[in-house]
N, C-alpha and C. Protein backbone atom coordinates (compact mmCIF):
# COMPACT_ATOMS: atom_id res chain seq x y z
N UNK A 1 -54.08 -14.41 -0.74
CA UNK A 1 -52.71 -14.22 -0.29
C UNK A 1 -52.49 -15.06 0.97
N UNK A 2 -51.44 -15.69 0.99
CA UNK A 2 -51.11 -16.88 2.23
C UNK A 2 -50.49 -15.82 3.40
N UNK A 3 -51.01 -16.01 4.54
CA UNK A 3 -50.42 -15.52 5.58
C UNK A 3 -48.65 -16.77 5.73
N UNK A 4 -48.00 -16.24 5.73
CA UNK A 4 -46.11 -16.84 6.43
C UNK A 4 -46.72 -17.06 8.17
N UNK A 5 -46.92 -18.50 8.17
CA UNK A 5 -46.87 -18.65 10.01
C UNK A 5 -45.13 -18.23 10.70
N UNK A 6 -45.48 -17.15 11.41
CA UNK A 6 -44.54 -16.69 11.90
C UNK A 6 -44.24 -17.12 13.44
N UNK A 7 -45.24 -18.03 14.03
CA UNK A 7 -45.12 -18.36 15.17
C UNK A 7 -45.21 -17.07 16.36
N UNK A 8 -45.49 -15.73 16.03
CA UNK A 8 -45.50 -15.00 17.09
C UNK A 8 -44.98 -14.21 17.40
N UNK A 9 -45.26 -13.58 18.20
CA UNK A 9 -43.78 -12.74 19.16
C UNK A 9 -42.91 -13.50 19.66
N UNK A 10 -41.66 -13.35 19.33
CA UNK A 10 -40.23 -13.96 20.25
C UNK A 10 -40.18 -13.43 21.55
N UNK A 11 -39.85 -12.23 21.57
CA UNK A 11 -39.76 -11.26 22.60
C UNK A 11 -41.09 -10.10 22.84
N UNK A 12 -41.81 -10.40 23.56
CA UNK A 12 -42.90 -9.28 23.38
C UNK A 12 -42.44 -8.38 24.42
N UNK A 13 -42.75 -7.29 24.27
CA UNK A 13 -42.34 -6.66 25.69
C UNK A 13 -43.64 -6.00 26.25
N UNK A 14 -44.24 -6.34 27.61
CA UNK A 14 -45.35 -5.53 28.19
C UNK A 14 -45.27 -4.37 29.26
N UNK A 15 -45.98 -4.17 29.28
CA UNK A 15 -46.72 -2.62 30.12
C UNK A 15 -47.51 -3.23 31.08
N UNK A 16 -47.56 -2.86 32.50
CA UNK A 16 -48.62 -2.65 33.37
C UNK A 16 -49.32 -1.35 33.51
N UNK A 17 -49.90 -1.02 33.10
CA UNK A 17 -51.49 -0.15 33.34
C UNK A 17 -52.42 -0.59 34.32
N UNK A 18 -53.20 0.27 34.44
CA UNK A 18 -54.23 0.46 35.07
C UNK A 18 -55.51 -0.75 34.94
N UNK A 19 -55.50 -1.35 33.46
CA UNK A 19 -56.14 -2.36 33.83
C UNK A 19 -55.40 -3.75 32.90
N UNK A 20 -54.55 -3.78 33.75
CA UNK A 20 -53.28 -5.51 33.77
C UNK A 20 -52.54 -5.00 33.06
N UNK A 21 -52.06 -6.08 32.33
CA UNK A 21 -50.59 -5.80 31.18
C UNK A 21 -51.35 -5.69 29.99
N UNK A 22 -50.64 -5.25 29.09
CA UNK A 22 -50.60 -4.78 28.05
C UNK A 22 -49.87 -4.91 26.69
N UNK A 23 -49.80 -5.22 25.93
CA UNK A 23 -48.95 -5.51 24.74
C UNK A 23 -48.21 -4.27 24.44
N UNK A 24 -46.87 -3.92 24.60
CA UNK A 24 -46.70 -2.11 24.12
C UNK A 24 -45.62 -3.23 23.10
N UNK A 25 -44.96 -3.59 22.91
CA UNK A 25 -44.36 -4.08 21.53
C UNK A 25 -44.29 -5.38 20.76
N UNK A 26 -44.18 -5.68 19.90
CA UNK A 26 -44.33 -7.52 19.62
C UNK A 26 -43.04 -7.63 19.27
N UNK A 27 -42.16 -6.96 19.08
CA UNK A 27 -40.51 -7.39 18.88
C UNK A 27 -40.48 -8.52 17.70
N UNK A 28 -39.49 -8.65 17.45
CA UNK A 28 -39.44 -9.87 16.15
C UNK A 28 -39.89 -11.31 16.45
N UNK A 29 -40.70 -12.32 15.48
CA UNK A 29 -41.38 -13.29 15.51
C UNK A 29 -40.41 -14.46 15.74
N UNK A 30 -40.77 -15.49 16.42
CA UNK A 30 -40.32 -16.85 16.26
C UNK A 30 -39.63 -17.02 15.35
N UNK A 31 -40.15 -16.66 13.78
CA UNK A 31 -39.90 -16.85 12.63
C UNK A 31 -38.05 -16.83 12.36
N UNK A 32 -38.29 -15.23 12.32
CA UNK A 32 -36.86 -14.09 12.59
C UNK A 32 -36.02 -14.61 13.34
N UNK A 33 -36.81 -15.36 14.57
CA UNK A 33 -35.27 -15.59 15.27
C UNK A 33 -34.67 -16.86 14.89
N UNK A 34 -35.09 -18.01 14.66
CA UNK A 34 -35.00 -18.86 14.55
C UNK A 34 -34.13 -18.68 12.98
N UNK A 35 -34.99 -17.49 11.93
CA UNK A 35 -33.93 -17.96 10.75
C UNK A 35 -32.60 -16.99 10.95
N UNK A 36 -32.53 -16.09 12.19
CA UNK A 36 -30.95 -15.65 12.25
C UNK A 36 -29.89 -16.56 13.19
N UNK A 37 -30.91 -18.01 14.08
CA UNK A 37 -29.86 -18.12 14.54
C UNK A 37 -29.61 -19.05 13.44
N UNK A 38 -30.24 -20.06 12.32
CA UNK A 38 -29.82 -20.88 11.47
C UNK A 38 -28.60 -19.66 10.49
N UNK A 39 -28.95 -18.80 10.31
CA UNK A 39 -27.63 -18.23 9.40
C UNK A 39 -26.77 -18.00 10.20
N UNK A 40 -26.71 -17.70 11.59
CA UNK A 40 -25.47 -17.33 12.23
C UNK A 40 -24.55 -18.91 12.27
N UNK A 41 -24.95 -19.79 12.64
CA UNK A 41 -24.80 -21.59 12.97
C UNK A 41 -24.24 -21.38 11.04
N UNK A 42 -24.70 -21.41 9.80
CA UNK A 42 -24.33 -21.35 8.59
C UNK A 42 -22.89 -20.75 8.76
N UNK A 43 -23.06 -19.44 8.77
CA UNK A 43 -22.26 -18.18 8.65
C UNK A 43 -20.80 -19.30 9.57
N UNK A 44 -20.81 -19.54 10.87
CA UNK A 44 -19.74 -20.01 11.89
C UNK A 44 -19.50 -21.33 11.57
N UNK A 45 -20.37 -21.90 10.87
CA UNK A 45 -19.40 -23.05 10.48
C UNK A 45 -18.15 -23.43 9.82
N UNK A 46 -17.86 -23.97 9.89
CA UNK A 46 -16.37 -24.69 9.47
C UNK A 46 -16.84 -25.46 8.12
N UNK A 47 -17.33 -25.22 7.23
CA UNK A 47 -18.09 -26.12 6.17
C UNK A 47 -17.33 -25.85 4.79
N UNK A 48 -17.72 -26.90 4.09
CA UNK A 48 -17.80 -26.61 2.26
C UNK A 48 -18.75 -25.54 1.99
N UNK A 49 -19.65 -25.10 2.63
CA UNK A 49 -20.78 -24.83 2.37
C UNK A 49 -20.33 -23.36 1.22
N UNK A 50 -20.32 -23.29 0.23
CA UNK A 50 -20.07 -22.30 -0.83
C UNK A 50 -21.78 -20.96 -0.85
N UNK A 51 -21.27 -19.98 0.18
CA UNK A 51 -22.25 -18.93 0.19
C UNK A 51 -22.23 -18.62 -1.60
N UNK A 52 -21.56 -18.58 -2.35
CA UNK A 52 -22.20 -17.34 -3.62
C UNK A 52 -23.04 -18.44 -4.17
N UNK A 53 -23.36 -19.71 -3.86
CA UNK A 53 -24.45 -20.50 -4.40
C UNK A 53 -25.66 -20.71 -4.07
N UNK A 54 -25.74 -19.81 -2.93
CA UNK A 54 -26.58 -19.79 -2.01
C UNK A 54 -27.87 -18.08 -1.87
N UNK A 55 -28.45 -17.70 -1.69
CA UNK A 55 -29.02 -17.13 -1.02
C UNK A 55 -29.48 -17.68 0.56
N UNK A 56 -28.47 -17.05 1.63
CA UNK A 56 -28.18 -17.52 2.42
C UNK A 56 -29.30 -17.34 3.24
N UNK A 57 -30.07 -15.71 3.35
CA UNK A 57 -30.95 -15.14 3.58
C UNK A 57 -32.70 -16.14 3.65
N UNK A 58 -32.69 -16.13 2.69
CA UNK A 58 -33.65 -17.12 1.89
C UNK A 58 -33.15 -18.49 2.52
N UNK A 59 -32.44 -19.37 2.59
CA UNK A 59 -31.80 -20.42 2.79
C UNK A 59 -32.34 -20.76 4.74
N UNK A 60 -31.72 -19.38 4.81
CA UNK A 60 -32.06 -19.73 6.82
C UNK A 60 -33.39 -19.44 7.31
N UNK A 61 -34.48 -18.51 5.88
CA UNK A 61 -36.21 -18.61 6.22
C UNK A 61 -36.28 -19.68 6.12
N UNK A 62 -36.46 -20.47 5.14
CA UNK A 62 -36.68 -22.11 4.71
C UNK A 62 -36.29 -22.93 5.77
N UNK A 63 -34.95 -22.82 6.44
CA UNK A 63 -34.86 -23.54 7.83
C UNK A 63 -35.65 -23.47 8.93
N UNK A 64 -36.25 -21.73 9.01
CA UNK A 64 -36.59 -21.66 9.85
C UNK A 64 -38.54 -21.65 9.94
N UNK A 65 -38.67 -21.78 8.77
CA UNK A 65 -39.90 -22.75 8.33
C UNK A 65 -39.82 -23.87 8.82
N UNK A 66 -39.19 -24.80 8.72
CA UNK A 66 -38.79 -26.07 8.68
C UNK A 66 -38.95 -26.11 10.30
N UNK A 67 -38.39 -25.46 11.30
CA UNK A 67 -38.25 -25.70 12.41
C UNK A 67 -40.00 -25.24 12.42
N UNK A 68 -40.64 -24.09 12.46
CA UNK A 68 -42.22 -23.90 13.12
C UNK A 68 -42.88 -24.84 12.93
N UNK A 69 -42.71 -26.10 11.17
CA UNK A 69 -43.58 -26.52 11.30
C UNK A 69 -43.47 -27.97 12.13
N UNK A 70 -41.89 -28.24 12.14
CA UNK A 70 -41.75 -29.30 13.58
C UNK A 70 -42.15 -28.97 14.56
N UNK A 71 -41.90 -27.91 15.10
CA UNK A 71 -42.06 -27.45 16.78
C UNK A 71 -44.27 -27.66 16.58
N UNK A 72 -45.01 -26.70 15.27
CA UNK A 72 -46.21 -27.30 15.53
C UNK A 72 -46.92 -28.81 15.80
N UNK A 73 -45.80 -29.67 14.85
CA UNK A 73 -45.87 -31.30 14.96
C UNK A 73 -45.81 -31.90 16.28
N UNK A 74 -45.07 -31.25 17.04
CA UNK A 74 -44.56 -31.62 18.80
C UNK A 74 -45.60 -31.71 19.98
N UNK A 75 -46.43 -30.44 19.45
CA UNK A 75 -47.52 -29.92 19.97
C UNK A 75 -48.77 -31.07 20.23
């Protein structure tokens, strides 16, 4: 089974304890954010773009694939 590179925590949120910080949540991945802001940018455009031909959902993962594996290329 293929692990989906998700690039991570977007937003992690930590804890200080007693010994340093701490991971208390991983909040949604690189992945997630990146494919809601490509559907929101879809969704607000001014386009031809015909949603019932689309799985839009699906459409803005694939973008946002597209962006992790540039941003790894950059690296």
């Amino acid at each position: 089974m293929n692990k989906i590179k998700d690039g991570g925590a977007a937003f992690p949120t930590l804890d200080s304890g007693l010994s340093g910080l701490q991971l208390r949540e991983q909040g949604m991945t690189i992945r997630d954010y990146f494919a809601a802001k490509a559907m929101q940018g879809l969704l607000s455009a001014d386009s031809e773009f015909k949603f019932e031909d689309y799985n839009i959902a699906k459409f803005a993962y694939q973008q946002a694939d597209l962006m992790l594996a540039e941003r790894e290329c950059a690296e």
